[in-house]
Protein backbone atom coordinates (compact mmCIF):
# COMPACT_ATOMS: atom_id res chain seq x y z
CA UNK A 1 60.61 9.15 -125.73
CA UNK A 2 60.66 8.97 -121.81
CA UNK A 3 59.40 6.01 -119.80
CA UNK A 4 56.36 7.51 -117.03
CA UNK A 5 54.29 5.26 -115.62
CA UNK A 6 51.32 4.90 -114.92
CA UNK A 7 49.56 5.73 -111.75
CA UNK A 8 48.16 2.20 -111.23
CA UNK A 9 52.28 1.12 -111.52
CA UNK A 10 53.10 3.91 -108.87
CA UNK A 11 50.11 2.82 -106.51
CA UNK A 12 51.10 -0.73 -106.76
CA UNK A 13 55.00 -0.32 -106.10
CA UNK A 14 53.84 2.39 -103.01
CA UNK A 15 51.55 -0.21 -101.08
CA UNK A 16 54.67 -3.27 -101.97
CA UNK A 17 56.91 -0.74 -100.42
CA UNK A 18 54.46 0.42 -97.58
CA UNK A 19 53.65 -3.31 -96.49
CA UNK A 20 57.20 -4.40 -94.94
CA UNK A 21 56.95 -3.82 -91.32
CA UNK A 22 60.29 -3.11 -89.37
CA UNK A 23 62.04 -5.61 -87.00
CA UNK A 24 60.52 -3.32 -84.45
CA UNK A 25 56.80 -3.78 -85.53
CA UNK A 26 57.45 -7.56 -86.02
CA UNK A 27 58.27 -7.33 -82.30
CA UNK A 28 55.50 -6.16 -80.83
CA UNK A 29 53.22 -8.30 -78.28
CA UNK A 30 53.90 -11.04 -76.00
CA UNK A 31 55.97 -14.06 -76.73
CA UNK A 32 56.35 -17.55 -74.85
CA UNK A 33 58.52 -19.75 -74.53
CA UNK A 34 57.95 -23.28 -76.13
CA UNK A 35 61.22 -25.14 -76.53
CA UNK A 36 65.18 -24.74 -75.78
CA UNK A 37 67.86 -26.23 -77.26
CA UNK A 38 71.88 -26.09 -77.21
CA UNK A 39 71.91 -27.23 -73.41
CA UNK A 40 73.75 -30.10 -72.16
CA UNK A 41 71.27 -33.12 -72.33
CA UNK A 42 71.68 -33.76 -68.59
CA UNK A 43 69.89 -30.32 -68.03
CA UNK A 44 67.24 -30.87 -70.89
CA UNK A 45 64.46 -31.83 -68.95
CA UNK A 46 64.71 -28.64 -66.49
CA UNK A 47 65.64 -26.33 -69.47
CA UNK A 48 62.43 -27.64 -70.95
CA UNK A 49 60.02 -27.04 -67.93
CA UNK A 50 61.88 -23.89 -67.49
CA UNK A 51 61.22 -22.19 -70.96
CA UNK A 52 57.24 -22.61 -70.70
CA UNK A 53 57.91 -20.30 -68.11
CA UNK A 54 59.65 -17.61 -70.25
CA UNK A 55 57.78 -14.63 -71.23
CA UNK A 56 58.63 -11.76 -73.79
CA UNK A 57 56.12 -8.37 -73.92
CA UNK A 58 57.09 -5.67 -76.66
CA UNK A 59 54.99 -2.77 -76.59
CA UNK A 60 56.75 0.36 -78.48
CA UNK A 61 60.35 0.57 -77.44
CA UNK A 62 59.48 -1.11 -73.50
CA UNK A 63 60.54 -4.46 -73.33
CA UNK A 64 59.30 -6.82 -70.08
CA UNK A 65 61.38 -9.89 -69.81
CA UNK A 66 59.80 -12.87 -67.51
CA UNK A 67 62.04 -15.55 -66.84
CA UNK A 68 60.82 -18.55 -64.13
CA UNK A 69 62.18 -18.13 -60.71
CA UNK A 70 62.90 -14.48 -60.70
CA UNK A 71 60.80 -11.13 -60.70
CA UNK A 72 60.09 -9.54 -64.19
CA UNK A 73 62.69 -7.33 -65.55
CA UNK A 74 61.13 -4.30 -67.84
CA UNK A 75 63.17 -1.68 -69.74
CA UNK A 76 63.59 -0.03 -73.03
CA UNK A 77 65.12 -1.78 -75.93
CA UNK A 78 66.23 -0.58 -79.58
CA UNK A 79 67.01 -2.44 -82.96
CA UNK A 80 71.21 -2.33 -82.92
CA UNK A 81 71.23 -4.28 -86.22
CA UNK A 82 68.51 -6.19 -88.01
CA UNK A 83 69.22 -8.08 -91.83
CA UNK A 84 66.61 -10.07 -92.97
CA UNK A 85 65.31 -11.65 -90.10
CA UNK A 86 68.31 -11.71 -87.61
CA UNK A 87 68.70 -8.57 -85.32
CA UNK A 88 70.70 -7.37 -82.99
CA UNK A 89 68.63 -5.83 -80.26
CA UNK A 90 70.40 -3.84 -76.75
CA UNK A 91 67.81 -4.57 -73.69
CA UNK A 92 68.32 -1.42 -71.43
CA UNK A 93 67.57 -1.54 -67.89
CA UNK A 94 66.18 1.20 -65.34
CA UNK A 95 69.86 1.01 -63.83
CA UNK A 96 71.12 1.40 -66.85
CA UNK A 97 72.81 -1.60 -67.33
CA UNK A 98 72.87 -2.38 -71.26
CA UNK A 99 72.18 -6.41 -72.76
CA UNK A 100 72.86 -7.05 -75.88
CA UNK A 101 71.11 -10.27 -77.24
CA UNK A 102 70.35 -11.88 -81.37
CA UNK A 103 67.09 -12.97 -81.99
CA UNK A 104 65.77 -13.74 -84.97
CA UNK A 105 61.94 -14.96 -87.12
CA UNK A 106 61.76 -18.05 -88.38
CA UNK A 107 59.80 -19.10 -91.22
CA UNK A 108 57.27 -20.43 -89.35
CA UNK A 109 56.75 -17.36 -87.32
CA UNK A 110 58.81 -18.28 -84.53
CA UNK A 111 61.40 -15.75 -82.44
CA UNK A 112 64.65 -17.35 -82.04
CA UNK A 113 66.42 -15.73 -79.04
CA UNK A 114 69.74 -17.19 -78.63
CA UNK A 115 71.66 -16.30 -74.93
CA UNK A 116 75.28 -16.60 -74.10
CA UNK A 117 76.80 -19.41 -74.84
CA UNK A 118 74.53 -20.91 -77.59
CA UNK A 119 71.11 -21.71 -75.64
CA UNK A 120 68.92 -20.84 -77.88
CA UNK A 121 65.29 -20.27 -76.96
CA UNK A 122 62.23 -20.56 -78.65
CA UNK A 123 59.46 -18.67 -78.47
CA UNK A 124 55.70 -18.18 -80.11
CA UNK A 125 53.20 -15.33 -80.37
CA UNK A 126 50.58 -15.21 -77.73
């Protein structure tokens, strides 16, 4: 006797399936900054002030990166690696100048972005 089942079983497992968005859809929107950490506590205080200013915009694969003090930066980006919720993703400029950067959700619906060297920024949904 062979095992089919039933539609209702087949609906059910499609729509679990369907309902995982990709790192890519998670993306999407603006994200600011709200708090740094991994600096050297003599600079805490500026990197502070300095991360409200930090803006993130995903809209398809375009990327606009706004940090304080300096003009916005847009490009493409692409997914290089994503497990779970880490990612690898590779910012690509209009010069064509490639950045490669982790970032990662948190549980409480946070994006970690983590630069060189271990700062590690912050950021929340707008």
């Amino acid at each position: 006797m062979r095992f089919l089942p039933s539609p209702l079983f087949l609906v059910v497992l499609l729509s679990l399936v369907g309902c995982s968005k990709s790192p890519r859809d998670r993306l999407q929107g603006r994200w600011v900054g709200e708090a740094v950490s991994n600096v050297q506590p003599d600079q805490q205080g500026r990197a502070d002030g300095w991360v409200k200013g930090t803006r993130l915009e995903f809209a398809a694969n375009k990327v606009t990166v706004g940090i304080p003090a300096e003009s916005a930066r847009s490009g493409t980006y692409t997914v290089a690696r994503a497990e779970g919720n880490d990612m690898e993703l590779v910012f690509k400029r209009p010069e064509g100048v490639e950045d490669r950067t982790r970032m990662r959700f948190t549980e409480d619906g946070r994006l970690a972005w983590t630069l060189k060297g271990g700062t590690e920024i912050m950021l929340r949904r707008e």
